[in-house]
Protein backbone atom coordinates (compact mmCIF):
# COMPACT_ATOMS: atom_id res chain seq x y z
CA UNK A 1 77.06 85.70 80.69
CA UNK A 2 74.70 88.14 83.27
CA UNK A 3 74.25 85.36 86.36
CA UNK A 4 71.40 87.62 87.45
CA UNK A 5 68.05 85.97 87.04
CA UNK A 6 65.31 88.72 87.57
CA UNK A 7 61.55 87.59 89.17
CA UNK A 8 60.02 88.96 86.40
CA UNK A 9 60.77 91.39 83.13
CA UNK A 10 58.69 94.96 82.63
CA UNK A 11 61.08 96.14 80.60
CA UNK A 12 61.62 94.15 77.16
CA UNK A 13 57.60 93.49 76.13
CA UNK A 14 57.42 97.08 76.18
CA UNK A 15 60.31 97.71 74.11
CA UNK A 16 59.05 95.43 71.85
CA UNK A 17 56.10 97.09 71.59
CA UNK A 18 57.71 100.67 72.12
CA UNK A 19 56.56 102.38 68.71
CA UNK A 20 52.80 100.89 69.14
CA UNK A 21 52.23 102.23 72.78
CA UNK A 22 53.56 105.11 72.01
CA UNK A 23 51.10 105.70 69.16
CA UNK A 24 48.60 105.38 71.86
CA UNK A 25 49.08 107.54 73.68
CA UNK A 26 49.22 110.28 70.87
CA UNK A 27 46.03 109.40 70.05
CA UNK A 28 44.95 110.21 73.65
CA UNK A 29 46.93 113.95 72.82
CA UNK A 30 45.10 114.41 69.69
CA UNK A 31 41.87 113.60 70.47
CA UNK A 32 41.29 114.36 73.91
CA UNK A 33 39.59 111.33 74.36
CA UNK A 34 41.52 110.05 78.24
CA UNK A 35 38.64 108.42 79.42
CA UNK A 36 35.90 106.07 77.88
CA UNK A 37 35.50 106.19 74.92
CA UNK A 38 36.42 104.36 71.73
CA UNK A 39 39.79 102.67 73.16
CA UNK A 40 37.64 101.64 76.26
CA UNK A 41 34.39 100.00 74.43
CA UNK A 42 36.99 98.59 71.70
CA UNK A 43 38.99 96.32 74.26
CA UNK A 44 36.03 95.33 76.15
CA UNK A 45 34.79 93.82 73.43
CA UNK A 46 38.07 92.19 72.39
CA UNK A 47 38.51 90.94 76.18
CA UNK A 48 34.67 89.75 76.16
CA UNK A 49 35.09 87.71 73.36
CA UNK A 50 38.95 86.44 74.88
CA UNK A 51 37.45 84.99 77.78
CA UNK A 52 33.98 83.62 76.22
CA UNK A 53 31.60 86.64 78.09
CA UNK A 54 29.02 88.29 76.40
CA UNK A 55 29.99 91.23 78.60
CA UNK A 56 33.22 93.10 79.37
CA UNK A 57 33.46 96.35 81.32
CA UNK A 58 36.78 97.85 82.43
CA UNK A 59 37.23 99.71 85.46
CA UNK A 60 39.80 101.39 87.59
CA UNK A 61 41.71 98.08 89.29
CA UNK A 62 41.43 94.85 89.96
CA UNK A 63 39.93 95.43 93.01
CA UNK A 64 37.25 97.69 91.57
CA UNK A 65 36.40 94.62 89.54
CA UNK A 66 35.85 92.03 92.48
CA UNK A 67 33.82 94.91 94.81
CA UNK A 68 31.94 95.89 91.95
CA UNK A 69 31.21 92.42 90.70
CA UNK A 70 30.24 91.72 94.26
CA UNK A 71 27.59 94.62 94.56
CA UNK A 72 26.13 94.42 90.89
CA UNK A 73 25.46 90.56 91.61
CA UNK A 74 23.45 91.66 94.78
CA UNK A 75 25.73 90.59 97.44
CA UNK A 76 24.16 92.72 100.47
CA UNK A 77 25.01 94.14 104.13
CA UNK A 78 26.27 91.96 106.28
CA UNK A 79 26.18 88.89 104.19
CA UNK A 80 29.01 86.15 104.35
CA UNK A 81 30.69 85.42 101.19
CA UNK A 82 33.34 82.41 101.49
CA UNK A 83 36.60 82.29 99.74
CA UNK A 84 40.19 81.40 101.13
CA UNK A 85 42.81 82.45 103.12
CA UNK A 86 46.09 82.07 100.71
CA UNK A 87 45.68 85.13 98.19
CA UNK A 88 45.76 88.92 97.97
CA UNK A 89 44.15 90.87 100.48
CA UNK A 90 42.43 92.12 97.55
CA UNK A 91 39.74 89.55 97.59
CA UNK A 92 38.96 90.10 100.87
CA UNK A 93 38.80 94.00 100.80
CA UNK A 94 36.49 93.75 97.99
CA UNK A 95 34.43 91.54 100.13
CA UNK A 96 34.34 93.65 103.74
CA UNK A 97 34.27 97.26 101.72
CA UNK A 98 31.30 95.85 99.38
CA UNK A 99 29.63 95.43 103.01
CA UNK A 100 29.30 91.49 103.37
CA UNK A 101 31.91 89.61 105.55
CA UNK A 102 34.50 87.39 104.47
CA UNK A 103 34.50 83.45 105.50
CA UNK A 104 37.51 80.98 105.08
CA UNK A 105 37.65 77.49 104.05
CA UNK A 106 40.67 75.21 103.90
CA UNK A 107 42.47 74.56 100.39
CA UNK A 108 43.50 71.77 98.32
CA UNK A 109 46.98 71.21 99.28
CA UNK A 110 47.89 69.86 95.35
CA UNK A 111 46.51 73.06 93.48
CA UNK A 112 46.39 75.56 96.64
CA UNK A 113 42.53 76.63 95.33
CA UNK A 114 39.65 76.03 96.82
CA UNK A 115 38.46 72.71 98.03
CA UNK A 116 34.61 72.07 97.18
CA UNK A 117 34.58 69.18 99.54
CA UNK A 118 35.99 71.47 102.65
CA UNK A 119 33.61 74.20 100.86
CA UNK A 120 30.79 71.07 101.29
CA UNK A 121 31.75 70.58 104.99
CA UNK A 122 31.47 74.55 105.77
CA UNK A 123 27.94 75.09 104.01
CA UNK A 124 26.61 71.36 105.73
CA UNK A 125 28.45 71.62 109.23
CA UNK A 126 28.20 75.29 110.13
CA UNK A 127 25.50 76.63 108.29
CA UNK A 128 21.35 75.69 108.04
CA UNK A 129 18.59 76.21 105.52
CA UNK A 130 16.26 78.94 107.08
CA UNK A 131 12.58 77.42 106.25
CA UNK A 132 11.03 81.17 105.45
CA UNK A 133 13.77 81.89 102.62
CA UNK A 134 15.63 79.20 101.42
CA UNK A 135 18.25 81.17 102.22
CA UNK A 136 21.57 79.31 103.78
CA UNK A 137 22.38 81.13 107.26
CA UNK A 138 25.77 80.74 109.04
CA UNK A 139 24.63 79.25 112.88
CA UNK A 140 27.30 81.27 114.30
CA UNK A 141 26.55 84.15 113.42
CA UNK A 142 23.03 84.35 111.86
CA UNK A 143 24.44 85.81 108.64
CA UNK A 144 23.06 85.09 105.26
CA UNK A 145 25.58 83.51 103.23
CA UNK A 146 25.69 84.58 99.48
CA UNK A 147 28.27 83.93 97.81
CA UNK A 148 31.54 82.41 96.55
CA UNK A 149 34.79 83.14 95.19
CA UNK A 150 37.49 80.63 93.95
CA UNK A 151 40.48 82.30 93.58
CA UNK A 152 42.35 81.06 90.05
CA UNK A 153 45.62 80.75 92.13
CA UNK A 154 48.95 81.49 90.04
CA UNK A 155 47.12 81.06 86.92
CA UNK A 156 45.00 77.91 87.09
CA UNK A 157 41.25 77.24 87.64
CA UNK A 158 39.81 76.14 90.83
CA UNK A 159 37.43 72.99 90.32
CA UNK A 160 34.21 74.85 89.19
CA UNK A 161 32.18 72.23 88.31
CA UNK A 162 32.58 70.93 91.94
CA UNK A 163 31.95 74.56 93.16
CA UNK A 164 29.27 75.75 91.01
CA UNK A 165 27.35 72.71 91.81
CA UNK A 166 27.64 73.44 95.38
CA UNK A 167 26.66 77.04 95.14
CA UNK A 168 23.96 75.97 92.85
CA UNK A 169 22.08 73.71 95.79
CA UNK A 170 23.09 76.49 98.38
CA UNK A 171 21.69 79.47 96.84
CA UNK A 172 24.83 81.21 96.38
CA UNK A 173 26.14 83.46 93.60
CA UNK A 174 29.74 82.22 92.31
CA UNK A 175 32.40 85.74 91.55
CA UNK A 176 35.63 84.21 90.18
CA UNK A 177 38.75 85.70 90.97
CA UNK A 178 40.40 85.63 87.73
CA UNK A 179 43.06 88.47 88.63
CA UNK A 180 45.96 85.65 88.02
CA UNK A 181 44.32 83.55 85.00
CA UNK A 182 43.67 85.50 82.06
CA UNK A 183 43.56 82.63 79.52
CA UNK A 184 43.07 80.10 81.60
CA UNK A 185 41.32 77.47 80.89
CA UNK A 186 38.84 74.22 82.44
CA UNK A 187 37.26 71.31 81.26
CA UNK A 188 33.56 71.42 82.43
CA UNK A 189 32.40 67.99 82.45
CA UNK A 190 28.86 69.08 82.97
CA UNK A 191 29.12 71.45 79.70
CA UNK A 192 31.01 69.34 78.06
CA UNK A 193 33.55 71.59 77.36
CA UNK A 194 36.75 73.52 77.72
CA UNK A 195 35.48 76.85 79.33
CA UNK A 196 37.74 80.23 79.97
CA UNK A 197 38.50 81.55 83.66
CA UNK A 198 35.95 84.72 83.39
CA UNK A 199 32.96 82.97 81.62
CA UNK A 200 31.96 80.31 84.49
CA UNK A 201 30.68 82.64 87.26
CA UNK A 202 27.75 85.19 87.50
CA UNK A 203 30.88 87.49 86.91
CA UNK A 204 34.05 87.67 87.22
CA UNK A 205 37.05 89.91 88.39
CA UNK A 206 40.44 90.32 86.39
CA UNK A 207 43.90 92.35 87.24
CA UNK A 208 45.84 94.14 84.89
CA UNK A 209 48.36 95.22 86.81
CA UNK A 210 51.53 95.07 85.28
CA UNK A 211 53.37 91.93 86.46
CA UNK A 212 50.11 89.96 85.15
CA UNK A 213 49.86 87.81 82.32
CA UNK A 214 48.27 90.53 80.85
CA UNK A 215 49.15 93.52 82.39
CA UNK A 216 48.84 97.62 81.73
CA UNK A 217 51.29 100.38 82.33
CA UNK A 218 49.63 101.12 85.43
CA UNK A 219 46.17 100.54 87.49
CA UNK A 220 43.29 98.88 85.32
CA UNK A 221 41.39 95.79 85.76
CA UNK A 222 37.75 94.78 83.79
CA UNK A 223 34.65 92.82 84.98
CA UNK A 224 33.42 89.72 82.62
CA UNK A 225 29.95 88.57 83.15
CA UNK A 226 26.95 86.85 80.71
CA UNK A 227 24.52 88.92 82.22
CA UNK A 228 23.52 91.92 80.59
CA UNK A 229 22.27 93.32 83.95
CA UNK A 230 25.51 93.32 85.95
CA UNK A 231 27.30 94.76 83.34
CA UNK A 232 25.01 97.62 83.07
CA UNK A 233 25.11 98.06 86.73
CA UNK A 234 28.50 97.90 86.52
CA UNK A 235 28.95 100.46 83.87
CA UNK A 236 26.96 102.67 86.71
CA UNK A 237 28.99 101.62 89.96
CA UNK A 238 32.14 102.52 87.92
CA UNK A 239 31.22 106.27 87.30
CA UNK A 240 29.37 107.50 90.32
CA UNK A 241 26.27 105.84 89.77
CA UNK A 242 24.91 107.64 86.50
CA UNK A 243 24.11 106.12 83.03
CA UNK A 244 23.95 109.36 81.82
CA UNK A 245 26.15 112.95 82.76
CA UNK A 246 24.52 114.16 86.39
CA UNK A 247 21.47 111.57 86.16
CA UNK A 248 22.79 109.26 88.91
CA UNK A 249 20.60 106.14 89.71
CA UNK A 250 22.79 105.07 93.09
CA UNK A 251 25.57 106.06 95.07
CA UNK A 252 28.49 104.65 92.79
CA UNK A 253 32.56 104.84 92.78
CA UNK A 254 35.36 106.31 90.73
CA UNK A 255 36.22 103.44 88.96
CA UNK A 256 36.93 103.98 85.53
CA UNK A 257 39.50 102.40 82.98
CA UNK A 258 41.74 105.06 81.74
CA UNK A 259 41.44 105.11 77.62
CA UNK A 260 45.33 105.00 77.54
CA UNK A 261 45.25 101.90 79.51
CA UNK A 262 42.60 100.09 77.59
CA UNK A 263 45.13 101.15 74.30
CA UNK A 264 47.70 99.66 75.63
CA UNK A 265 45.91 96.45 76.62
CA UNK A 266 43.94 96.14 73.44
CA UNK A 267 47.77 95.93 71.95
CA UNK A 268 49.33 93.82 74.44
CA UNK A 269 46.02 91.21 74.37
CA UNK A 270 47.12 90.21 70.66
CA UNK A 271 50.24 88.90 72.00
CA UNK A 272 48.49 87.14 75.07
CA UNK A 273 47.87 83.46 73.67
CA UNK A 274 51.66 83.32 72.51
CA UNK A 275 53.02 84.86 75.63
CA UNK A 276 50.96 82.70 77.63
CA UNK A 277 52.28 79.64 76.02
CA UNK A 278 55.39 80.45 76.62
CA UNK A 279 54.97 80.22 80.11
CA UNK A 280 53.49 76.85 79.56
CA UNK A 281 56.78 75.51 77.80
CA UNK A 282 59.14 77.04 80.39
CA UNK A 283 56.56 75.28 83.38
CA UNK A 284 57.04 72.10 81.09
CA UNK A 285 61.14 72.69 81.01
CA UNK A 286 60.97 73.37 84.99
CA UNK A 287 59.25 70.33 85.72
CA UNK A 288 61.59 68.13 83.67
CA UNK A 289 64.46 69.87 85.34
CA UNK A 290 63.53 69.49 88.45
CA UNK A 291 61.41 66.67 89.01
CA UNK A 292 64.07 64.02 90.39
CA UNK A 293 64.19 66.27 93.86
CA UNK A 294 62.94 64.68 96.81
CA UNK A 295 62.52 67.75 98.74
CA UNK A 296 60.63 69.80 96.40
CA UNK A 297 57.25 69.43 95.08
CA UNK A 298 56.18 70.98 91.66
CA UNK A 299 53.29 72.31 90.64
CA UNK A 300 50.25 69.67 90.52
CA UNK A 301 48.02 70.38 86.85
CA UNK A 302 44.91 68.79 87.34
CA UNK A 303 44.09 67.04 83.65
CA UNK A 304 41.03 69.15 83.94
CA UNK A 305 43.44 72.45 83.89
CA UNK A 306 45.26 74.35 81.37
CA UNK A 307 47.11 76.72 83.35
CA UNK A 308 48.85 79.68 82.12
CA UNK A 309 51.19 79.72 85.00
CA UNK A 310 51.16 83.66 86.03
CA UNK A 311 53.39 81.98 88.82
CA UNK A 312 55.53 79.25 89.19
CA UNK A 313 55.36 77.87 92.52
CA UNK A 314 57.08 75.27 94.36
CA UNK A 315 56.73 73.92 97.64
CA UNK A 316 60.24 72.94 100.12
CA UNK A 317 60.02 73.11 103.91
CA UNK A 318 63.54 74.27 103.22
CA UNK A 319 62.03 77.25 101.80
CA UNK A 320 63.64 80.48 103.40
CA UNK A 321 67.17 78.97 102.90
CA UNK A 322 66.47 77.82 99.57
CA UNK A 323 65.12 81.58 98.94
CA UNK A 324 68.36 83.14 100.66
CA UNK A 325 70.15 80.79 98.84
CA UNK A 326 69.36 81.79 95.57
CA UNK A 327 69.36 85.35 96.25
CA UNK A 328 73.14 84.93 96.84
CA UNK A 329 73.40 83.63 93.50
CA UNK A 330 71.27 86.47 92.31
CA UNK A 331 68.18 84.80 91.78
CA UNK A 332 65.07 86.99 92.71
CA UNK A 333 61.99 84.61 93.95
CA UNK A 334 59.05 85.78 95.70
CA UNK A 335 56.30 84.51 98.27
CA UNK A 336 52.68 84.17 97.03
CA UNK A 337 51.26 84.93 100.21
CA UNK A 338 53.67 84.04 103.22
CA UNK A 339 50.85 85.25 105.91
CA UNK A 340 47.83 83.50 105.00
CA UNK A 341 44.90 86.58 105.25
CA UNK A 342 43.18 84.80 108.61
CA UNK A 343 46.20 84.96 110.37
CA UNK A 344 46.66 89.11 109.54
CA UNK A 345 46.64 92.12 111.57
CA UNK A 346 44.10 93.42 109.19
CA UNK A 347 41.43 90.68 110.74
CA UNK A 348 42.56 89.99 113.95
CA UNK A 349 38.92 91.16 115.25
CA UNK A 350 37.33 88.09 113.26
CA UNK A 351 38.32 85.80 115.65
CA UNK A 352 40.30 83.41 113.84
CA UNK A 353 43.62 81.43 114.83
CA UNK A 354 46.97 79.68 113.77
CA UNK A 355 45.73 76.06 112.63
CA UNK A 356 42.42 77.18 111.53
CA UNK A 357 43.33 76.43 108.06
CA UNK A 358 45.97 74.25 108.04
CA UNK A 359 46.65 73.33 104.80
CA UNK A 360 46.66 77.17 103.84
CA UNK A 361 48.97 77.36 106.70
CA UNK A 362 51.40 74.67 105.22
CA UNK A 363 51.57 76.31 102.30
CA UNK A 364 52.65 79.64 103.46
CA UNK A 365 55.47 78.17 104.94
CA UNK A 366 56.85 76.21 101.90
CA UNK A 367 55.84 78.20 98.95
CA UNK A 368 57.99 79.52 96.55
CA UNK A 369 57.69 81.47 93.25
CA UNK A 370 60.82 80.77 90.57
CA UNK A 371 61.31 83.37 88.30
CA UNK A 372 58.68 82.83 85.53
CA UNK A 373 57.77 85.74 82.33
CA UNK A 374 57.62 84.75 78.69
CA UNK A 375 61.37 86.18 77.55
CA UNK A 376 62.71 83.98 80.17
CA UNK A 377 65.77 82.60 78.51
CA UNK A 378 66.97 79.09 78.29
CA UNK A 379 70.12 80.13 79.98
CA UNK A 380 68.31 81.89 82.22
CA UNK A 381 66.36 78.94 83.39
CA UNK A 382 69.17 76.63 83.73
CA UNK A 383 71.11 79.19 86.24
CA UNK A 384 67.88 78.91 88.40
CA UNK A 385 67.56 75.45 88.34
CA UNK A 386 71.53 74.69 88.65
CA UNK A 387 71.62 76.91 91.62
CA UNK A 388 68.29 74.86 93.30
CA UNK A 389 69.86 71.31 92.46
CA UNK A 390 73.04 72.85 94.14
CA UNK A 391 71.44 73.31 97.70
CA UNK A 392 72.83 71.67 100.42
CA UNK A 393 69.99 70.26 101.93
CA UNK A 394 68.06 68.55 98.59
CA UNK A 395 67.75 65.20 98.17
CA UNK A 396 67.93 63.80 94.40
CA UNK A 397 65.99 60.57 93.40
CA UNK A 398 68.57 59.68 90.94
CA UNK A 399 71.07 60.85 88.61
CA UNK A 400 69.29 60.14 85.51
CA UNK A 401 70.46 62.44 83.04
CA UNK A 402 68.32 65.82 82.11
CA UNK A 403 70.14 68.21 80.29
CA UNK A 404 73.83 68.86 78.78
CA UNK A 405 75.77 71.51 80.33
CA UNK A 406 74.56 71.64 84.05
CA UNK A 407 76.65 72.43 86.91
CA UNK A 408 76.01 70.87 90.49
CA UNK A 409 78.30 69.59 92.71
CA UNK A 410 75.89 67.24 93.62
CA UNK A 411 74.56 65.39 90.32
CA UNK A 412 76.07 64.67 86.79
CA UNK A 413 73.88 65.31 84.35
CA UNK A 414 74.17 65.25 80.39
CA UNK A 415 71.41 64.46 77.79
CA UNK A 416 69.14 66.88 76.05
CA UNK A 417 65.76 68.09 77.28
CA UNK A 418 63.85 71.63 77.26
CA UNK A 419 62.09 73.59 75.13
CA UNK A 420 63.77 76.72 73.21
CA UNK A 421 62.60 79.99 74.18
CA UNK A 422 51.73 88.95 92.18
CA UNK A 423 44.55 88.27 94.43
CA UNK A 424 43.84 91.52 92.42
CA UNK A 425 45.68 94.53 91.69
């Protein structure tokens, strides 16, 4: 048996798949056709109508997606758009280089998204209603504040019927961060139905990079959005501002989705809803596994969530030996963020400070991501989770039995259970 559990695997989807991609990218050869084009418009209409847009419009990155979604919705100069400190830096660039200014709040400390009643406290304690505009103004700094963006942490929604209601009475404009959700999905109380991450904000922002859910063989990312004018401003920002070859309405980007890249997505999007519930059963079979350990705390699914777990993330203040630990047993893990973004060299000038964000804080310390990708094996699984109940320093709540064949020298355990089977890029 190979006792080495990768993070993730690159390799064997696109093996699968070798034959199809590779058809794609004779196409490209044959036609000529490397940008735009068919391939382009045909999965931006399959990814529109994944997520429950109207609109889809690929573009270069992930973080094209957010700055552009930013800038189409109107977000101006020197505004202050609010989002948290525990994700990619990603969000944030998109925020500062779209020229607004990016605000923390505090997180829930179950979910790790963003807390509407700390988002609440900001928008009542620190900022006012100016009387000309309706406008709400930050009193610090005399900034308009104009937006939002809940990050869809590790795959699963933020609360956006708390949020959206917020923003609503606020004045601001909501831009998900859907980089790590693609498939995700939320129970709107207040629509009275399930709704997909990407079809509950003015726009939203997805990743394809290729550790995601859904991920390309390189850079791409795509913009969803039920307004027809975004996306057409969009469709502008992404190729230098023009509509039409050398008639440019504004300054725009570079930001265009390769057509080889779109190809390859449009195949790899028909496997999505299976490979995305795979990730759900192996979440499941972790949380049986391992849900007897004192020390560790599992991930916390709202029954308003369906998360499609891009991560699986646990929390231990044992973390870094637990992480060295398992790397000795070759077991790759990662850290999804270990520097929350207030607390980095990159915004030291804003002012802020260790304990600003506590919670955020907290979870930087004890976070950590198990290996978690849809061909991840039974076998597989039970090394990782053999190896965890193994630490030295765990606590177990009992030694009730959860599956035949484990190995601990801490625990005996027999019985049958289980299930056969990285903000923006």
């Amino acid at each position: 048996m190979n006792n080495h559990v990768p993070f993730l695997d690159l390799v064997t989807p696109h093996i699968n798949d070798e034959e199809a991609l590779l058809s794609v990218c004779r196409e490209a050869l044959r036609t000529g056709r490397f940008i735009g084009g068919p391939a382009v418009e045909e999965f931006e209409r399959s990814f529109a109508a994944f997520t429950d847009a109207k609109y889809c419009v690929g573009v270069g990155s992930g973080t094209d997606a957010l700055r552009f979604a930013l800038i189409a919705a109107g977000i101006r100069s020197e505004d202050i758009v609010v989002t948290v400190s525990n994700t990619f830096i990603a969000t944030t660039e998109a925020i500062s280089q779209a020229g607004a200014r990016p605000m923390f709040i505090d997180i829930d400390p179950r979910t790790c998204n963003m807390d509407p009643e700390r988002l609440q406290k900001f928008l009542s304690a620190d900022c006012e209603t100016d009387p000309g505009t309706g406008d709400t103004v930050h009193r610090k700094t005399g900034r308009r504040v104009s937006g939002v963006i809940p990050v869809h942490l590790y795959g699963q929604t933020a609360d956006m019927d708390a949020i959206r209601d917020i923003a609503g009475r606020h004045r601001l404009t909501v831009i998900e961060d859907a980089c790590q959700a693609h498939g995700a999905e939320y129970f709107s109380k207040s629509d009275g139905r399930w709704r997909k991450a990407g079809s509950m904000g003015t726009a939203a922002a997805f990743s394809f990079y290729p550790g995601k859910n859904l991920g390309a063989c390189g850079e791409a990312g795509a913009v969803t959005t039920n307004d027809e004018a975004i996306a057409d401003t969009i469709r502008m920002l992404r190729d230098h501002g023009q509509a039409k070859k050398y008639i440019h309405a504004m300054e725009g980007y570079n930001g265009r989705l390769d057509a080889i890249q779109a190809g390859f997505l449009q195949i790899k999007l028909r496997r999505l809803p299976a490979w995305n519930e795979q990730r759900r059963r192996h979440a499941d079979r972790y949380a049986h596994l391992l849900r007897d350990i004192e020390d560790v705390t599992l991930p916390y699914e709202p029954e308003w969530s369906r998360g499609v777990y891009h991560l699986y993330v646990i929390r231990t203040r044992e973390r870094d030996a637990l992480q060295k630990f398992l790397l000795e047993r070759n077991i790759v893990t990662g850290l999804h963020y270990p520097i929350p973004l207030h607390l980095q060299e990159a915004y030291a000038g804003y002012g802020f400070s260790a304990g600003d964000f506590p919670e955020a804080e907290a979870a930087s310390r004890e976070i950590l991501s198990l290996p978690m990708f849809p061909g991840l094996t039974e076998e597989q699984q039970n090394l990782v989770v053999d190896a965890i109940r193994s630490f030295p320093f765990f606590c177990h709540a009992g030694s009730e039995s959860l599956r035949p064949g484990a190995v601990s020298p801490q625990v005996v355990v027999g019985g049958a259970a289980g299930v056969s089977s990285q903000g923006a890029g």
